[in-house]
N, C-alpha and C. Protein backbone atom coordinates (compact mmCIF):
# COMPACT_ATOMS: atom_id res chain seq x y z
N UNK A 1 -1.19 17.50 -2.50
CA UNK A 1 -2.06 16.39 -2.22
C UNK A 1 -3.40 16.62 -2.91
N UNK A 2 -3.97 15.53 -3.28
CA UNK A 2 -5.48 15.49 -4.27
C UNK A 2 -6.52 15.50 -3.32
N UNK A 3 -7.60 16.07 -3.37
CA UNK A 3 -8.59 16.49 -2.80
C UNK A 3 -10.09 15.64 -3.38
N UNK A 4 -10.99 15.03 -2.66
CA UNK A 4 -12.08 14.14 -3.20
C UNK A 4 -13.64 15.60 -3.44
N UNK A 5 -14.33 14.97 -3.71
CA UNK A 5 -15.29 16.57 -4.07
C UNK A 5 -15.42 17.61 -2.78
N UNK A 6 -15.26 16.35 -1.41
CA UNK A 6 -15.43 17.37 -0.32
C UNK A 6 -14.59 18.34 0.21
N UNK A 7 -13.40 17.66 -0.47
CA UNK A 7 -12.36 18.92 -0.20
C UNK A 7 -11.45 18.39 1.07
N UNK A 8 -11.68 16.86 1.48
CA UNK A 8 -11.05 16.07 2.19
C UNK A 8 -9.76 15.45 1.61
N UNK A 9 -8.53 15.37 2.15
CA UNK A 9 -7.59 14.76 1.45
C UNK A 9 -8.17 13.14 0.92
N UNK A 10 -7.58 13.30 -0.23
CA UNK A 10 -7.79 11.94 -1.28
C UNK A 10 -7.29 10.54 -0.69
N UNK A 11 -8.51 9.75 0.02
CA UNK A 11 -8.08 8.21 0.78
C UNK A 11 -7.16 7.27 -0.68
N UNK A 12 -7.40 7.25 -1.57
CA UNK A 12 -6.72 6.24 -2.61
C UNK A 12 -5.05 7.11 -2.54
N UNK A 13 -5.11 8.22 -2.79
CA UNK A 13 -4.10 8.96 -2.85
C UNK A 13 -2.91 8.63 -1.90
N UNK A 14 -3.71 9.31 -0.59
CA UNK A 14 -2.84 9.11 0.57
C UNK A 14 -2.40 7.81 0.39
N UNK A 15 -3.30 6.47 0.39
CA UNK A 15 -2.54 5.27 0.76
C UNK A 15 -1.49 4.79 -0.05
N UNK A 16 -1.34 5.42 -1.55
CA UNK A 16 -0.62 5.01 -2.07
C UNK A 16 0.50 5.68 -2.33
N UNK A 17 0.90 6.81 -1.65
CA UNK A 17 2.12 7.53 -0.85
C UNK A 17 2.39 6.69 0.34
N UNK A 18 1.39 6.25 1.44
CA UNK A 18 1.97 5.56 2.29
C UNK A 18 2.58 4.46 2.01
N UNK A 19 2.02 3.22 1.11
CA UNK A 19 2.39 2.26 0.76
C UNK A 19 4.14 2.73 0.22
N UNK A 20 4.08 3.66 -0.63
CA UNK A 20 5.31 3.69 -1.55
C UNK A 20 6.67 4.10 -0.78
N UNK A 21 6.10 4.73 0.44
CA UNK A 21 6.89 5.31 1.59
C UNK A 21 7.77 3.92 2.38
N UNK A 22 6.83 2.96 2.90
CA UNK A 22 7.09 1.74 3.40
C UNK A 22 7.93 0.88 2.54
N UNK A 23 7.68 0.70 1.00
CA UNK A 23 8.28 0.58 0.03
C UNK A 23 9.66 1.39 0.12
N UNK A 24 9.91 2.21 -0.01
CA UNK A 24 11.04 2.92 -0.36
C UNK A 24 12.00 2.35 0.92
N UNK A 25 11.57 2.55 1.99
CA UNK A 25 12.10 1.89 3.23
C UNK A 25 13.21 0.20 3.01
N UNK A 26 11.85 -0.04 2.35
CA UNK A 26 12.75 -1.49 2.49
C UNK A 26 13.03 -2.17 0.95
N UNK A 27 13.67 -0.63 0.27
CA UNK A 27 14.29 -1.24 -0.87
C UNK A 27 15.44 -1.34 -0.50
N UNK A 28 16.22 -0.48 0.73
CA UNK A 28 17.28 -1.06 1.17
C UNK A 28 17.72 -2.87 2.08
N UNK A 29 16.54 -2.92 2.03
CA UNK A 29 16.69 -4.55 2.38
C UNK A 29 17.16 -5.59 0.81
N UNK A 30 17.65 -6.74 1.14
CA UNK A 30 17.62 -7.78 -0.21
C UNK A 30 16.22 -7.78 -0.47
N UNK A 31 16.06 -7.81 -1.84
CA UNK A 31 15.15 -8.00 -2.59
C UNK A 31 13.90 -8.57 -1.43
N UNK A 32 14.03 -10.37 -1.50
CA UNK A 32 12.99 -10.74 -1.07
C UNK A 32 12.52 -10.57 0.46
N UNK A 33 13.72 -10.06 1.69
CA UNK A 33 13.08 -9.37 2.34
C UNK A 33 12.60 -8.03 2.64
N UNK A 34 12.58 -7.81 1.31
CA UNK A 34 11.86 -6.38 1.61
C UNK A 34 10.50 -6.46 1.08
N UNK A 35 10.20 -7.07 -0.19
CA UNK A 35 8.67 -7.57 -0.50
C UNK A 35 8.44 -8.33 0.91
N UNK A 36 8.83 -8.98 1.34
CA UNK A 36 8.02 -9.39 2.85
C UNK A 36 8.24 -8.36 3.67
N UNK A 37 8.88 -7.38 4.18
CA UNK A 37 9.04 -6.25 4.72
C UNK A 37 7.60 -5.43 4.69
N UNK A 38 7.16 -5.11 3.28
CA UNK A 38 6.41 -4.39 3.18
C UNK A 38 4.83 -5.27 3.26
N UNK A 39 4.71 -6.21 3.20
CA UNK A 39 3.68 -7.06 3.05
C UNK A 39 2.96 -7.28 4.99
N UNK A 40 4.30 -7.69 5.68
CA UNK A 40 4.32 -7.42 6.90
C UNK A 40 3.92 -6.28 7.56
N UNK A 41 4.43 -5.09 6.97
CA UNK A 41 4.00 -3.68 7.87
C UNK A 41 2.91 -3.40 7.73
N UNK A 42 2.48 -3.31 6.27
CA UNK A 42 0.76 -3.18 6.00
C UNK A 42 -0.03 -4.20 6.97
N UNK A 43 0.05 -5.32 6.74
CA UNK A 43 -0.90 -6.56 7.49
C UNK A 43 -0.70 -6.30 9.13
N UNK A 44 0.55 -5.80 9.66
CA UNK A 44 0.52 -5.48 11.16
C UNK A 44 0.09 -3.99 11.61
N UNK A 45 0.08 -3.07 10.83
CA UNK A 45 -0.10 -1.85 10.89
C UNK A 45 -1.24 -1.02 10.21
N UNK A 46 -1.81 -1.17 9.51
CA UNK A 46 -3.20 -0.90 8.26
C UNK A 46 -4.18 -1.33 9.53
N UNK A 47 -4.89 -0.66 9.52
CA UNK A 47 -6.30 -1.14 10.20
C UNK A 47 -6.81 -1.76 8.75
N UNK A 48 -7.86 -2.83 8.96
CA UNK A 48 -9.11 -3.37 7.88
C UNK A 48 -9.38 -2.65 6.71
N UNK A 49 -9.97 -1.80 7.43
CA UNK A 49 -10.39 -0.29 6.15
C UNK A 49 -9.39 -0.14 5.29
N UNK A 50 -8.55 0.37 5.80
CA UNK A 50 -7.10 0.64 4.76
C UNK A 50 -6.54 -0.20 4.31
N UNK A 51 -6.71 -1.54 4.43
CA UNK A 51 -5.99 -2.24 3.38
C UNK A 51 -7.01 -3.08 2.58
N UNK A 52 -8.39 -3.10 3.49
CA UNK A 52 -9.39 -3.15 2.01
C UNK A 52 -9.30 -2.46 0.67
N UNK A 53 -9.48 -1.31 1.06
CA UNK A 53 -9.36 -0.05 0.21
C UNK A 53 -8.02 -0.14 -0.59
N UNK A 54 -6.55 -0.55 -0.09
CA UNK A 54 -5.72 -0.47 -0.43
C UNK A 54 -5.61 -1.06 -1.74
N UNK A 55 -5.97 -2.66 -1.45
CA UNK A 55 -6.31 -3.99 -2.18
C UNK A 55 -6.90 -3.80 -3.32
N UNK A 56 -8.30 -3.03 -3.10
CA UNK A 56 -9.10 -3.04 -4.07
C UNK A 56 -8.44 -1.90 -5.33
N UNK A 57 -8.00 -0.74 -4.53
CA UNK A 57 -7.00 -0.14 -5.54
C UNK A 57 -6.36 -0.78 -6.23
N UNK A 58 -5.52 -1.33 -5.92
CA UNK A 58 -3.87 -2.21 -6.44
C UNK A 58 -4.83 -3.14 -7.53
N UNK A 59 -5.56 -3.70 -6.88
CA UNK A 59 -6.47 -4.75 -7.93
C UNK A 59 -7.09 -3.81 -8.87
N UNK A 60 -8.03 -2.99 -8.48
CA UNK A 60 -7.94 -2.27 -10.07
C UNK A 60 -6.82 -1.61 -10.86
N UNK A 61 -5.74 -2.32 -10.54
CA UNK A 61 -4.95 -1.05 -11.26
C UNK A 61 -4.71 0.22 -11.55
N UNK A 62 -5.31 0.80 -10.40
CA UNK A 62 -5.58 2.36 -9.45
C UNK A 62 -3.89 2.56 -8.41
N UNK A 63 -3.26 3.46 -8.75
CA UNK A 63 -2.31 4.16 -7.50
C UNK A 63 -1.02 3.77 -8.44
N UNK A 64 -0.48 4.78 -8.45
CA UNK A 64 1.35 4.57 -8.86
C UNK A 64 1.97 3.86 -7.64
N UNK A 65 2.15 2.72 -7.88
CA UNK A 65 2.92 2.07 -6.68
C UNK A 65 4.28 1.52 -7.37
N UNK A 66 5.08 1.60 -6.20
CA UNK A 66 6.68 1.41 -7.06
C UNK A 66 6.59 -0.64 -6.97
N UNK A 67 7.05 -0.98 -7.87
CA UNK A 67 7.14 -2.35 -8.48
C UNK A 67 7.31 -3.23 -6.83
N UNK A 68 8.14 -2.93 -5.90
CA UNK A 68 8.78 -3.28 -4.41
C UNK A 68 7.20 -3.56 -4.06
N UNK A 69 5.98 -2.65 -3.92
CA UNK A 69 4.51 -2.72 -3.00
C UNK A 69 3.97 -3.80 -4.09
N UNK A 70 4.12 -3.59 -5.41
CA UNK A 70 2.92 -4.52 -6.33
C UNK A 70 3.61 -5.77 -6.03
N UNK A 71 4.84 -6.17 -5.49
CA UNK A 71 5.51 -7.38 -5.23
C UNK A 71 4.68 -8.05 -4.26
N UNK A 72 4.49 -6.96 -3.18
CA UNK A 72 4.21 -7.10 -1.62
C UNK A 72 2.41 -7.83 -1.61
N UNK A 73 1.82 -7.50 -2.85
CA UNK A 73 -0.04 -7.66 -2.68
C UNK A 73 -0.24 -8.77 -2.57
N UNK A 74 0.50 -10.00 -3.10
CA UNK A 74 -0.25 -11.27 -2.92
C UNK A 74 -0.21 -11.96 -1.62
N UNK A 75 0.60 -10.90 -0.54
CA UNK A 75 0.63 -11.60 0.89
C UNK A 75 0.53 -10.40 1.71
N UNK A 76 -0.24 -9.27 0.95
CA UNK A 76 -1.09 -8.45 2.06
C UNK A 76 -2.60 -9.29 2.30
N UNK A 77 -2.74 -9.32 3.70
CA UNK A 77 -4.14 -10.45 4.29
C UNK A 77 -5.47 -9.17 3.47
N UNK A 78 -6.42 -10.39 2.50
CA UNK A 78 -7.17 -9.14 3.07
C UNK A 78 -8.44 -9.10 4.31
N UNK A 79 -9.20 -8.52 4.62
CA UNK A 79 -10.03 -8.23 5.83
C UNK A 79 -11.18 -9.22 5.26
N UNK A 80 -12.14 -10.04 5.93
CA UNK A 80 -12.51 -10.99 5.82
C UNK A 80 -14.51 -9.38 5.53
């Protein structure tokens, strides 16, 4: 695991193991319910913070995410 200067595990890092984890999950679903699968777990399960953060990753084109999560972004909510 990647480490930020403080020597705290890496927040961009982690989330985008978690995301890919949730992903991997529901590549055993059909296709399109599993992009809603994963779009769903984040938006019911992510506190604010973490899927701000998540978002803004994915939008910069920051985090190896498997093709299944980059499906999932246009109907993760984001935090107002």
């Amino acid at each position: 695991m990647s480490h930020d200067e403080n020597g705290r595990p890496d927040t961009d890092a982690r989330l985008t193991r978690m995301a890919n984890q949730i992903g991997r999950f529901f590549l055993s679903k059909p296709h399109a319910e599993g992009v809603a699968g994963v779009a769903d777990h984040i938006n019911k399960f992510w506190e604010p913070r973490m899927r701000r953060r998540f978002l803004d990753l994915a939008e910069a084109g920051g985090g190896d995410l498997l093709p299944i999560v980059r499906e999932a972004l246009p109907a993760i909510r984001r935090p107002a």
